[in-house]
PDB file of N, CA and C in Angstrom:
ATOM      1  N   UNK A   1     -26.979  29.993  -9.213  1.00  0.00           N
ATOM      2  CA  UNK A   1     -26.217  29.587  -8.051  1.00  0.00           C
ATOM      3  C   UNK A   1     -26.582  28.169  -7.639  1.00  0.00           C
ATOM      4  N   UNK A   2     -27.650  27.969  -7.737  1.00  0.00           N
ATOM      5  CA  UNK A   2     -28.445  26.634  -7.346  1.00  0.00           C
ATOM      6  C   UNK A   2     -27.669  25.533  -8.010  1.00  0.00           C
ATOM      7  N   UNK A   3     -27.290  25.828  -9.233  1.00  0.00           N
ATOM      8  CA  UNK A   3     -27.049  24.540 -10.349  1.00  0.00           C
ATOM      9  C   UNK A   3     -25.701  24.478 -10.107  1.00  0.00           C
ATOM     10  N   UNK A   4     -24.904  25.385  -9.895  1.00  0.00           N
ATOM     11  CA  UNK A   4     -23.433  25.132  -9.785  1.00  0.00           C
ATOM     12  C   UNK A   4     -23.492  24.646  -8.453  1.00  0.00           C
ATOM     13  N   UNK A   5     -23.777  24.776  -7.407  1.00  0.00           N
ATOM     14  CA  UNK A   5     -23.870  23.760  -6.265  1.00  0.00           C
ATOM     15  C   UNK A   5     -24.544  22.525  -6.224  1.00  0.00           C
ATOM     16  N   UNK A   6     -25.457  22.719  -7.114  1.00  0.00           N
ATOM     17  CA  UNK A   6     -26.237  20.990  -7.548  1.00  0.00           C
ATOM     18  C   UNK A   6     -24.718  20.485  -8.363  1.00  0.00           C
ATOM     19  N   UNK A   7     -24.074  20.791  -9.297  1.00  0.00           N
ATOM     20  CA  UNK A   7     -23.072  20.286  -9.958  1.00  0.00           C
ATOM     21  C   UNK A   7     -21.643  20.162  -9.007  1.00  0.00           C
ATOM     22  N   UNK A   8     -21.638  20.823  -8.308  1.00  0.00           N
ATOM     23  CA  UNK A   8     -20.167  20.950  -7.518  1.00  0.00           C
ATOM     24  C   UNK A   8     -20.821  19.411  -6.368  1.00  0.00           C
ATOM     25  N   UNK A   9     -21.807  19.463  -5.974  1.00  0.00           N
ATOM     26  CA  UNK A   9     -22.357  18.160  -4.862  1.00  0.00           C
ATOM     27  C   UNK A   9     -22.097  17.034  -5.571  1.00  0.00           C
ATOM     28  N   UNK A  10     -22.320  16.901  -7.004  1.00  0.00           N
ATOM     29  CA  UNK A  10     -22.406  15.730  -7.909  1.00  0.00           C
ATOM     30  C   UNK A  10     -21.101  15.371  -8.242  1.00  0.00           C
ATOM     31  N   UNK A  11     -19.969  16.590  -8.466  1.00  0.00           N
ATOM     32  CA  UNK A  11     -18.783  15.708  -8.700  1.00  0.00           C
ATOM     33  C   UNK A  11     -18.358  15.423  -7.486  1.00  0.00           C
ATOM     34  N   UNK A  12     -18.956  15.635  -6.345  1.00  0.00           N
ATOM     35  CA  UNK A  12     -18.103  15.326  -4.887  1.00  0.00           C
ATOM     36  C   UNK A  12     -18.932  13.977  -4.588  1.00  0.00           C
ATOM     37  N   UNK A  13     -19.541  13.925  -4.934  1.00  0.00           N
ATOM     38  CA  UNK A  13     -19.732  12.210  -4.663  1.00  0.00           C
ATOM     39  C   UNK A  13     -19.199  11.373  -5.593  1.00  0.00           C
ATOM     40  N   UNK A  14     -19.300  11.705  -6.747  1.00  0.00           N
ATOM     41  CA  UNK A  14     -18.307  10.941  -8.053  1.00  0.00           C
ATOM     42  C   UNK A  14     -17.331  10.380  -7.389  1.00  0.00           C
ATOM     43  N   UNK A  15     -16.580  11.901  -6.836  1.00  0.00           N
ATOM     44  CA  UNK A  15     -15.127  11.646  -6.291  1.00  0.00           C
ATOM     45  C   UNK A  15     -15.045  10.457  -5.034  1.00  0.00           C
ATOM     46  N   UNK A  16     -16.107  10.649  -3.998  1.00  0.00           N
ATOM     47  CA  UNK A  16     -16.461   9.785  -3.373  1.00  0.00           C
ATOM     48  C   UNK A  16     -16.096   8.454  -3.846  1.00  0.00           C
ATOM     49  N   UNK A  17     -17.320   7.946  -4.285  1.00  0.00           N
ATOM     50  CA  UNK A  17     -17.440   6.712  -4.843  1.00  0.00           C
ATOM     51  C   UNK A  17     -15.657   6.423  -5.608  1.00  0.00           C
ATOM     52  N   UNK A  18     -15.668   7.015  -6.597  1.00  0.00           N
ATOM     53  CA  UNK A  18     -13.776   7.095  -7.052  1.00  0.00           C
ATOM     54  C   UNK A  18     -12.888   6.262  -6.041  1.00  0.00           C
ATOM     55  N   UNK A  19     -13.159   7.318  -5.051  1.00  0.00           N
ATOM     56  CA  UNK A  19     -12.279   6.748  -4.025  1.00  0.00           C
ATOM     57  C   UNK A  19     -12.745   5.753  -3.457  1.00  0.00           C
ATOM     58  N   UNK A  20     -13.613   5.217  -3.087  1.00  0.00           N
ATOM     59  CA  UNK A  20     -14.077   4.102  -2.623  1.00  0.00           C
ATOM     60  C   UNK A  20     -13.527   2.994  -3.428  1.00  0.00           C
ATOM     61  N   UNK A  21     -13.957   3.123  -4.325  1.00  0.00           N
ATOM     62  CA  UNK A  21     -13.669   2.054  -5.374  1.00  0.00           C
ATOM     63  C   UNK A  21     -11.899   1.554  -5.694  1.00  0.00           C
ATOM     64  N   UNK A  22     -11.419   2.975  -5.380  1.00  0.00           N
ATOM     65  CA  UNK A  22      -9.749   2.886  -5.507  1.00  0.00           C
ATOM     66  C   UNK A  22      -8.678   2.344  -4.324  1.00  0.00           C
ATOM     67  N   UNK A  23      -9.789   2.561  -2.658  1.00  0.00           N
ATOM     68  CA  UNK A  23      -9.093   1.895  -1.982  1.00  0.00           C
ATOM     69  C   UNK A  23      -9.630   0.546  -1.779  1.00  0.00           C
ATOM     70  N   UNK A  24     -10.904   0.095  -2.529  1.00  0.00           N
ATOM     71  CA  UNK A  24     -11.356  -1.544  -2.057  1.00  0.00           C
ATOM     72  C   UNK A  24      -9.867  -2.311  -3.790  1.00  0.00           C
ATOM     73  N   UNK A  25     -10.110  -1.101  -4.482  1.00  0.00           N
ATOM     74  CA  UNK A  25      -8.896  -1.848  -5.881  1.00  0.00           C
ATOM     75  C   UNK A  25      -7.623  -2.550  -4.622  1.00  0.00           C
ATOM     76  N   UNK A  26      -7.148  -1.174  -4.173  1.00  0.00           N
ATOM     77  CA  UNK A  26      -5.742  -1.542  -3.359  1.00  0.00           C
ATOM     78  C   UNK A  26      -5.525  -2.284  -2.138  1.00  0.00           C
ATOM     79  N   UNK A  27      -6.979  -2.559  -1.323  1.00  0.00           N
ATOM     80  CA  UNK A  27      -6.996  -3.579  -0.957  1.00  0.00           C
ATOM     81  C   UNK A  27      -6.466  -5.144  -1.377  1.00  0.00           C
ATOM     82  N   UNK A  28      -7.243  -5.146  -2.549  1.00  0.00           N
ATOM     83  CA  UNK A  28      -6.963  -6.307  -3.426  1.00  0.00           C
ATOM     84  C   UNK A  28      -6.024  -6.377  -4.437  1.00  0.00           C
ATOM     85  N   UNK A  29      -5.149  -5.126  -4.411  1.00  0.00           N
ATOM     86  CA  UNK A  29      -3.678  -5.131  -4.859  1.00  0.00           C
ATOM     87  C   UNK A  29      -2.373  -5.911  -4.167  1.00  0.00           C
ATOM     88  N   UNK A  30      -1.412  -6.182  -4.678  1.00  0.00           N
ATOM     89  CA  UNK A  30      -0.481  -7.071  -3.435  1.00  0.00           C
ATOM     90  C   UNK A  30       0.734  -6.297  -4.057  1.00  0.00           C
ATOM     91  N   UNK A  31       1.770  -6.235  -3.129  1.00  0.00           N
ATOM     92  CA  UNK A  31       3.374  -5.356  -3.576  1.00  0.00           C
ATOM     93  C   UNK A  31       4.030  -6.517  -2.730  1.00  0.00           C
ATOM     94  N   UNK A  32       5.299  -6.320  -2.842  1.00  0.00           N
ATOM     95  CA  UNK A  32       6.072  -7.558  -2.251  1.00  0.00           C
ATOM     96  C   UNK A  32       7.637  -6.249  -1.774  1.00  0.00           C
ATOM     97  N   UNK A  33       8.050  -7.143  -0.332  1.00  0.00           N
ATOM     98  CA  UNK A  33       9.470  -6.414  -0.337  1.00  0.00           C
ATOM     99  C   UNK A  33       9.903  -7.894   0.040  1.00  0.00           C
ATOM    100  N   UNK A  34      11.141  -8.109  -0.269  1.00  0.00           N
ATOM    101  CA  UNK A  34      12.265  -8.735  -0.545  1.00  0.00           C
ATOM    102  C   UNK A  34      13.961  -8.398   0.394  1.00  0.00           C
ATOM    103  N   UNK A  35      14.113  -9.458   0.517  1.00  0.00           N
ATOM    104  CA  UNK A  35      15.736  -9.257   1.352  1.00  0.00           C
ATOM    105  C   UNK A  35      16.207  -9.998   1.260  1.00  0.00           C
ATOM    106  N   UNK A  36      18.103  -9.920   1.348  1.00  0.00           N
ATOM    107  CA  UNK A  36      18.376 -11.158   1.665  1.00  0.00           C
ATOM    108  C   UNK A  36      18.316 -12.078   0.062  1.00  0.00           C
ATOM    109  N   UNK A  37      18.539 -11.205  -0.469  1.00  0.00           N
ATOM    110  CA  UNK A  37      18.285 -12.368  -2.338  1.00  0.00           C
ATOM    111  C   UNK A  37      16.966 -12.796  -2.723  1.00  0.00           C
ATOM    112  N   UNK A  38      16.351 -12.783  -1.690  1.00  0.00           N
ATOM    113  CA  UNK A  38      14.837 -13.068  -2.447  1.00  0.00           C
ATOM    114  C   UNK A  38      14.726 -14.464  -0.830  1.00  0.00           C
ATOM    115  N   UNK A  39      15.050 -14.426   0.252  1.00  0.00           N
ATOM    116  CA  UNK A  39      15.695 -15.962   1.425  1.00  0.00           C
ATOM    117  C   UNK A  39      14.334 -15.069   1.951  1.00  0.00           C
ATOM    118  N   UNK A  40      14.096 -13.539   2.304  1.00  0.00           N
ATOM    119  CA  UNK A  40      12.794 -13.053   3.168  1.00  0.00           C
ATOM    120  C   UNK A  40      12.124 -12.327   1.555  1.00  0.00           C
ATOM    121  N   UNK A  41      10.950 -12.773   2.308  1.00  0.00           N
ATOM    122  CA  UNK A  41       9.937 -12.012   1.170  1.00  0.00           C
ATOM    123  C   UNK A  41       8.732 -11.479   2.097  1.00  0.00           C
ATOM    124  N   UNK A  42       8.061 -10.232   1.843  1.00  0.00           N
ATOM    125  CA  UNK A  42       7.008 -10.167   2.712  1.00  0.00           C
ATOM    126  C   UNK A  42       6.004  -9.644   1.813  1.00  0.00           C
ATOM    127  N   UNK A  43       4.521  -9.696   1.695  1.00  0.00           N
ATOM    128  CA  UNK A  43       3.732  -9.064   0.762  1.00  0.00           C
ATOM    129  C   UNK A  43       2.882  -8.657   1.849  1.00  0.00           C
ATOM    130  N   UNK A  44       2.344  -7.758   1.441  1.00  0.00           N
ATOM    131  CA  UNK A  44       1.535  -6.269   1.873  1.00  0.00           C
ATOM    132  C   UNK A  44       0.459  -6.041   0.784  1.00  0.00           C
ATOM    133  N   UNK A  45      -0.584  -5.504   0.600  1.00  0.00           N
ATOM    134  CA  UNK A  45      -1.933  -5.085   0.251  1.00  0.00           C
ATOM    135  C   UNK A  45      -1.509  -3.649   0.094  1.00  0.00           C
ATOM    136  N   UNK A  46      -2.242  -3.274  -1.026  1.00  0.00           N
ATOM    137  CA  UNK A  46      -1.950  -1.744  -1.378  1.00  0.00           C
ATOM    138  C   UNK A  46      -2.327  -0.642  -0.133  1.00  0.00           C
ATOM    139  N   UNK A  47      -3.250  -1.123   1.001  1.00  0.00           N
ATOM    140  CA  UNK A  47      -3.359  -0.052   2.033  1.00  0.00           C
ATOM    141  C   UNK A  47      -3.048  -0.853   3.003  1.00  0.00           C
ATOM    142  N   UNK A  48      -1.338  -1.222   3.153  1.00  0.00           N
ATOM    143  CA  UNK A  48      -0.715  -1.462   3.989  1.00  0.00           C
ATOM    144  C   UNK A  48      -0.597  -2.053   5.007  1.00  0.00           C
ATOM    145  N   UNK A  49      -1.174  -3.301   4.307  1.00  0.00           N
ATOM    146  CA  UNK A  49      -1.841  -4.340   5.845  1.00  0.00           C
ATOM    147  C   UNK A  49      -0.988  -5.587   5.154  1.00  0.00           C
ATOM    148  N   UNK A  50       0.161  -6.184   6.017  1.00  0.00           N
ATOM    149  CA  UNK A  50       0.939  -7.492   5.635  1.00  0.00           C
ATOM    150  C   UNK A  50      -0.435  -8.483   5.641  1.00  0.00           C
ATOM    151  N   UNK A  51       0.166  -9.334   4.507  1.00  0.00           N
ATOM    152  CA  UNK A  51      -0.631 -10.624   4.054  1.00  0.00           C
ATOM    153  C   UNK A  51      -0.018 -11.301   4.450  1.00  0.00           C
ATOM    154  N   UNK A  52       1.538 -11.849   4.063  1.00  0.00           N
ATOM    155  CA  UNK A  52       2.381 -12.939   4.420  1.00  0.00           C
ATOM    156  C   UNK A  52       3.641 -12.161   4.523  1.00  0.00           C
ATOM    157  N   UNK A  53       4.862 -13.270   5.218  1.00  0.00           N
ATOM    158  CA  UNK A  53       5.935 -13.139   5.347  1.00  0.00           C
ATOM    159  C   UNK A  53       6.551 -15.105   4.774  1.00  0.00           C
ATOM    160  N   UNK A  54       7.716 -15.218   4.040  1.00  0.00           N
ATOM    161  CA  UNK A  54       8.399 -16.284   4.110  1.00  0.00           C
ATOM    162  C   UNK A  54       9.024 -16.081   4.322  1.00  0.00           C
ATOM    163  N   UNK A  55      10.178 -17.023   4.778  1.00  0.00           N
ATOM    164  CA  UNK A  55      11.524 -17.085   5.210  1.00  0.00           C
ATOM    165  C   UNK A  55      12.055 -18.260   4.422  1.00  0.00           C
ATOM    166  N   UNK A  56      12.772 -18.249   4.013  1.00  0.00           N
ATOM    167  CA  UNK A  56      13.265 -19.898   3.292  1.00  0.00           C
ATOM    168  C   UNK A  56      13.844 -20.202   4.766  1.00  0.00           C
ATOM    169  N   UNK A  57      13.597 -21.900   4.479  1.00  0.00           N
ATOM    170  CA  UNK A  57      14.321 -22.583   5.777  1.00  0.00           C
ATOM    171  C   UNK A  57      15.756 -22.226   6.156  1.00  0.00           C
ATOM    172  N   UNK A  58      16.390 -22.377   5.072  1.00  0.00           N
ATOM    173  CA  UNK A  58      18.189 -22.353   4.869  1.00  0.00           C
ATOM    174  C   UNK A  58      18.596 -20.783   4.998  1.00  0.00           C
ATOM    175  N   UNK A  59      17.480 -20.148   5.630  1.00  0.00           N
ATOM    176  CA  UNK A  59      18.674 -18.839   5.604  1.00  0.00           C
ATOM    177  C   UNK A  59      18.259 -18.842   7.466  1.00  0.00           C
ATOM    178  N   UNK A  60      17.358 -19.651   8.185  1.00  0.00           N
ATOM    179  CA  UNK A  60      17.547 -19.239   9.467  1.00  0.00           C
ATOM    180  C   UNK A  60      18.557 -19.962  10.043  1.00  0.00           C
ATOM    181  N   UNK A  61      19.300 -19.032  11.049  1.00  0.00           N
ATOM    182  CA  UNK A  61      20.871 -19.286  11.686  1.00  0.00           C
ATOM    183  C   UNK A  61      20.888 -19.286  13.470  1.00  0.00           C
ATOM    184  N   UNK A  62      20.207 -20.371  14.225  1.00  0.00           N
ATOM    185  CA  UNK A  62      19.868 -20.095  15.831  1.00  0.00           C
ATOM    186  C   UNK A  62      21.497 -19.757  16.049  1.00  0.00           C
ATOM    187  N   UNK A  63      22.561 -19.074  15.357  1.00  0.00           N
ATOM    188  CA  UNK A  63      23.366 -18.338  15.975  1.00  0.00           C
ATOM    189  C   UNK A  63      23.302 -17.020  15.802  1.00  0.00           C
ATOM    190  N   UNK A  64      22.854 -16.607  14.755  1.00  0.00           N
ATOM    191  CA  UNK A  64      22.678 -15.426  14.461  1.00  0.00           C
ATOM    192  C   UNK A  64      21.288 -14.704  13.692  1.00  0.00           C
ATOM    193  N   UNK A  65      20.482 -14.843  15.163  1.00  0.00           N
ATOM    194  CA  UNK A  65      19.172 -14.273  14.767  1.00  0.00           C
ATOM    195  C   UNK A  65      18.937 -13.202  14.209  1.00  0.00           C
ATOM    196  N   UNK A  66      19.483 -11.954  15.090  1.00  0.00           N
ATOM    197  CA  UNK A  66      19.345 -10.217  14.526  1.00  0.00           C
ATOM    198  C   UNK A  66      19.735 -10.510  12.925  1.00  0.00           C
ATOM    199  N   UNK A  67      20.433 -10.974  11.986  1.00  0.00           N
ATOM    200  CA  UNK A  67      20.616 -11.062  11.199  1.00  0.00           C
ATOM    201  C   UNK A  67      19.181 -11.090  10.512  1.00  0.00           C
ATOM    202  N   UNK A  68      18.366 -12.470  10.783  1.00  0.00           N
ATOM    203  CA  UNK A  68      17.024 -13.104  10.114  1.00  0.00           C
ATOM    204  C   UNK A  68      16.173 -11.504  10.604  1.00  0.00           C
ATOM    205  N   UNK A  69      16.314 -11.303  11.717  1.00  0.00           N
ATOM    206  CA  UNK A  69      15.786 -10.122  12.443  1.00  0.00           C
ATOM    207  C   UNK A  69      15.822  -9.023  11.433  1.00  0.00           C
ATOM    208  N   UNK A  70      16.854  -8.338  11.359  1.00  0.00           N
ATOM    209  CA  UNK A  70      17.140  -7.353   9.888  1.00  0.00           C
ATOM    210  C   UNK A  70      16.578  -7.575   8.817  1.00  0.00           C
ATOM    211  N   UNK A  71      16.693  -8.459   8.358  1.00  0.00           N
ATOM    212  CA  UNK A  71      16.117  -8.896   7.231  1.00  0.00           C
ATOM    213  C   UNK A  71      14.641  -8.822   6.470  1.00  0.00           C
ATOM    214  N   UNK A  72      14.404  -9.619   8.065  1.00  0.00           N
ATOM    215  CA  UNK A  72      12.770  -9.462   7.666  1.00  0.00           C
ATOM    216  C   UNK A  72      12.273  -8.120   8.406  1.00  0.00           C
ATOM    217  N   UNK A  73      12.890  -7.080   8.783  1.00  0.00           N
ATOM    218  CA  UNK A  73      12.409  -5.581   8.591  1.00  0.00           C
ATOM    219  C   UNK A  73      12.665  -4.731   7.522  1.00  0.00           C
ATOM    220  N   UNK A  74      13.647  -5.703   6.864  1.00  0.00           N
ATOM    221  CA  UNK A  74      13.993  -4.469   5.730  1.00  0.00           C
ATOM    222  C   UNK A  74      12.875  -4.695   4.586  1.00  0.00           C
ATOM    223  N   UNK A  75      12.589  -6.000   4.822  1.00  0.00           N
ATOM    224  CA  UNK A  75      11.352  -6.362   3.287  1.00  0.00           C
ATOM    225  C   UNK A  75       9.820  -6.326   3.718  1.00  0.00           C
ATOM    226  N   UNK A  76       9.711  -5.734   5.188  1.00  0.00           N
ATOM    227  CA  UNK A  76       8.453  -5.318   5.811  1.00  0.00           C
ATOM    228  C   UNK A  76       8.937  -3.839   4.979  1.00  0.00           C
ATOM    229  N   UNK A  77       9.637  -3.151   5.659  1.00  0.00           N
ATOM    230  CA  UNK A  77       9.557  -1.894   5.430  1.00  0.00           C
ATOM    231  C   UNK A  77       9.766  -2.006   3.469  1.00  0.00           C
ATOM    232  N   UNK A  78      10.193  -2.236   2.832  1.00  0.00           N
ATOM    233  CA  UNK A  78      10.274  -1.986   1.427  1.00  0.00           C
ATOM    234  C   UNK A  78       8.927  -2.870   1.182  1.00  0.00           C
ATOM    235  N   UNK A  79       8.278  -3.615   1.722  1.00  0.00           N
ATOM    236  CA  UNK A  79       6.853  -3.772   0.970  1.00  0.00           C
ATOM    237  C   UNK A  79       5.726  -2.651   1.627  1.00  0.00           C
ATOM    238  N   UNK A  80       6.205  -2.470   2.770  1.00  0.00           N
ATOM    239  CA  UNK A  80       5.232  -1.040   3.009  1.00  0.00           C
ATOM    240  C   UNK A  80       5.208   0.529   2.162  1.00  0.00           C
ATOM    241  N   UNK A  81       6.636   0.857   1.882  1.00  0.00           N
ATOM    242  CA  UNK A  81       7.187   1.473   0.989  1.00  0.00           C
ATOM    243  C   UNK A  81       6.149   1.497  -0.277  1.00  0.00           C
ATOM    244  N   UNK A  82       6.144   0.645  -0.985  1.00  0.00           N
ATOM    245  CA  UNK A  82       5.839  -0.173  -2.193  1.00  0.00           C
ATOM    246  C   UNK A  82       4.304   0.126  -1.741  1.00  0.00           C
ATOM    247  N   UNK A  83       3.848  -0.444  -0.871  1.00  0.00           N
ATOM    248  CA  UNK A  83       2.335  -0.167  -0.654  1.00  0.00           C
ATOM    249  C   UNK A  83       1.677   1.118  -0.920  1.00  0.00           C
ATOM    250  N   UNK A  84       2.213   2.336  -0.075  1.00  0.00           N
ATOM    251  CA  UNK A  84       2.065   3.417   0.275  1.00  0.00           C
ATOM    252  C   UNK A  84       2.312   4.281  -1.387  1.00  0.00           C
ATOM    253  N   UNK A  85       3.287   3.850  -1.748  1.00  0.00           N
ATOM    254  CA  UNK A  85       4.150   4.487  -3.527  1.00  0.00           C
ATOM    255  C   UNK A  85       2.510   4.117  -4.265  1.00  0.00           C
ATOM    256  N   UNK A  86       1.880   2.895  -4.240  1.00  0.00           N
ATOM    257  CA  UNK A  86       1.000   2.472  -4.822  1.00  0.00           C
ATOM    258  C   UNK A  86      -0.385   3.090  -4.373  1.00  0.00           C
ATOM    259  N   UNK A  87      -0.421   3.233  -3.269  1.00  0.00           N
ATOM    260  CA  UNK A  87      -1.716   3.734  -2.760  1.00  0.00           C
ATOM    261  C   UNK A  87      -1.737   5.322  -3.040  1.00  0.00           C
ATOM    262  N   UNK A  88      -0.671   6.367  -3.212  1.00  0.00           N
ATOM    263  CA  UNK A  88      -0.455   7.559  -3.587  1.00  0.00           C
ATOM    264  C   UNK A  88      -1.020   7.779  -5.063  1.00  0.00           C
ATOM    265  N   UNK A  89      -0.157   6.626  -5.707  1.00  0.00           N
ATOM    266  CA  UNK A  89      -0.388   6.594  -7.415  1.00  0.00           C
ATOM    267  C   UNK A  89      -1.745   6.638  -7.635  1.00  0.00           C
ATOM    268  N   UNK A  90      -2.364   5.595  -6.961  1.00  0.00           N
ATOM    269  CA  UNK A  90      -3.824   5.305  -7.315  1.00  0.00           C
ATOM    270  C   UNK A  90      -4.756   6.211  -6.941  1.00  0.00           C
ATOM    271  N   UNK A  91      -4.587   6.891  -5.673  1.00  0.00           N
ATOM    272  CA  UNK A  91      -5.260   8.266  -5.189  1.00  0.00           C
ATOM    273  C   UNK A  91      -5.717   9.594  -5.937  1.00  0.00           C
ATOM    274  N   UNK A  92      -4.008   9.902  -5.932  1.00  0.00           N
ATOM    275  CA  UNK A  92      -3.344  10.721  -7.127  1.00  0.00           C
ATOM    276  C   UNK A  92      -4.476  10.843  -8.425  1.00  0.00           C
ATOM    277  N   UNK A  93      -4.596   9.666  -9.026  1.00  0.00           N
ATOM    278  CA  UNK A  93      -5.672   8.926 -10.245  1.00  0.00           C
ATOM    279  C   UNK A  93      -7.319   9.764 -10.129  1.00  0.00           C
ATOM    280  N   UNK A  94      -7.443   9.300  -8.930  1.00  0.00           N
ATOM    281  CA  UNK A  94      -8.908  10.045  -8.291  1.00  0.00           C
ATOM    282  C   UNK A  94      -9.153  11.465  -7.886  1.00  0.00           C
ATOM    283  N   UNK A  95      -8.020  11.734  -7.405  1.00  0.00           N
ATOM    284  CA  UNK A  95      -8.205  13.286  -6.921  1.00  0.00           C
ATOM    285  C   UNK A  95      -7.565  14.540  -8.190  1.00  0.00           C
ATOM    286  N   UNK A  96      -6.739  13.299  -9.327  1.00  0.00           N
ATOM    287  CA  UNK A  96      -6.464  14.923 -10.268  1.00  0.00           C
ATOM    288  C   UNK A  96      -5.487  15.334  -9.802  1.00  0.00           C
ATOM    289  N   UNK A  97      -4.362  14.430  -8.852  1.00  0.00           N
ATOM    290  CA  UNK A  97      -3.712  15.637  -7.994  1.00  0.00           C
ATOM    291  C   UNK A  97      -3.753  16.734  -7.126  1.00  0.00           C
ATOM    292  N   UNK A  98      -4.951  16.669  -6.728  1.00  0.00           N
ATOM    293  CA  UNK A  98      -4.931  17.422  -5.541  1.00  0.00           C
ATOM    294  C   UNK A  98      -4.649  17.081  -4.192  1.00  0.00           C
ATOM    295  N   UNK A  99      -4.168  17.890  -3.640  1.00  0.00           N
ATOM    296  CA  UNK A  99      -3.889  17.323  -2.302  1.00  0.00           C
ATOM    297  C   UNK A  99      -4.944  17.522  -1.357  1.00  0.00           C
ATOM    298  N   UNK A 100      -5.056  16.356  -0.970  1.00  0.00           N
ATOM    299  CA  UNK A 100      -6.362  16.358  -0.394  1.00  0.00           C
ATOM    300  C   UNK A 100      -6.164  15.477   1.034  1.00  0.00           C
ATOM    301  N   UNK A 101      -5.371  16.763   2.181  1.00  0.00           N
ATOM    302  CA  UNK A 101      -5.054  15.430   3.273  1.00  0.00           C
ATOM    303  C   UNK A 101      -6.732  14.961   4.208  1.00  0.00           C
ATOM    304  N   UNK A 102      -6.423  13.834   4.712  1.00  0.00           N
ATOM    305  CA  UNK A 102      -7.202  13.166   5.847  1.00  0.00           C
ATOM    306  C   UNK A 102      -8.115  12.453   4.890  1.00  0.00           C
ATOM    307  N   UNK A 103      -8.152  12.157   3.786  1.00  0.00           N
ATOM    308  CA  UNK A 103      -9.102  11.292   2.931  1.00  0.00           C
ATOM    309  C   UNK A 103      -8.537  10.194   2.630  1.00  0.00           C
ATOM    310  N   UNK A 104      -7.518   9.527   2.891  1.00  0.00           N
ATOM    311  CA  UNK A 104      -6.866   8.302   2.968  1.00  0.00           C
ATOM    312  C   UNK A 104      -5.305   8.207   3.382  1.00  0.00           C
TER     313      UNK A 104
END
């Protein structure tokens, strides 16, 4: 009994560390969402923290802001998207597929 709980403790820190290692990776991963033809771009970090946003000059319109407005939510939200798709994948990697909520 002793050894299978000495062994079951040992792969749970493996897994640990795993994961450690998989969310400092996706930290330092980058995804990009896009709008607008490529005029908004926004990049995001694999655990979902925006890095940048551009705007090309020539697509802002002081007549029609909500437009620029839309835009740059739709390529927030599709680089968060993209983040989250990535941070699952890479998890996924560590846990074997298990579902394993409140661990990232």
């Amino acid at each position: 009994m002793g050894f299978n709980m000495q062994k079951l403790m040992k792969q749970a820190q493996k897994m640990q560390q795993d994961m450690a290692r998989a969310q400092e990776e996706l930290r330092e991963s980058e995804v990009e969402g896009v709008a607008g033809g490529g005029m908004v771009r926004v990049t995001a970090n694999g655990a979902s923290e925006i890095l940048a946003i551009h705007i090309a000059p020539e697509i802002v319109d002081p007549e029609d802001v909500e437009m620029l407005e839309d835009m740059v939510l739709a390529a927030v939200k599709e680089a968060l998207s993209a983040a989250q798709a990535l941070s699952a994948e890479r998890m996924a990697r560590v846990t074997g597929g298990m579902n394993m909520p409140g661990l990232f």
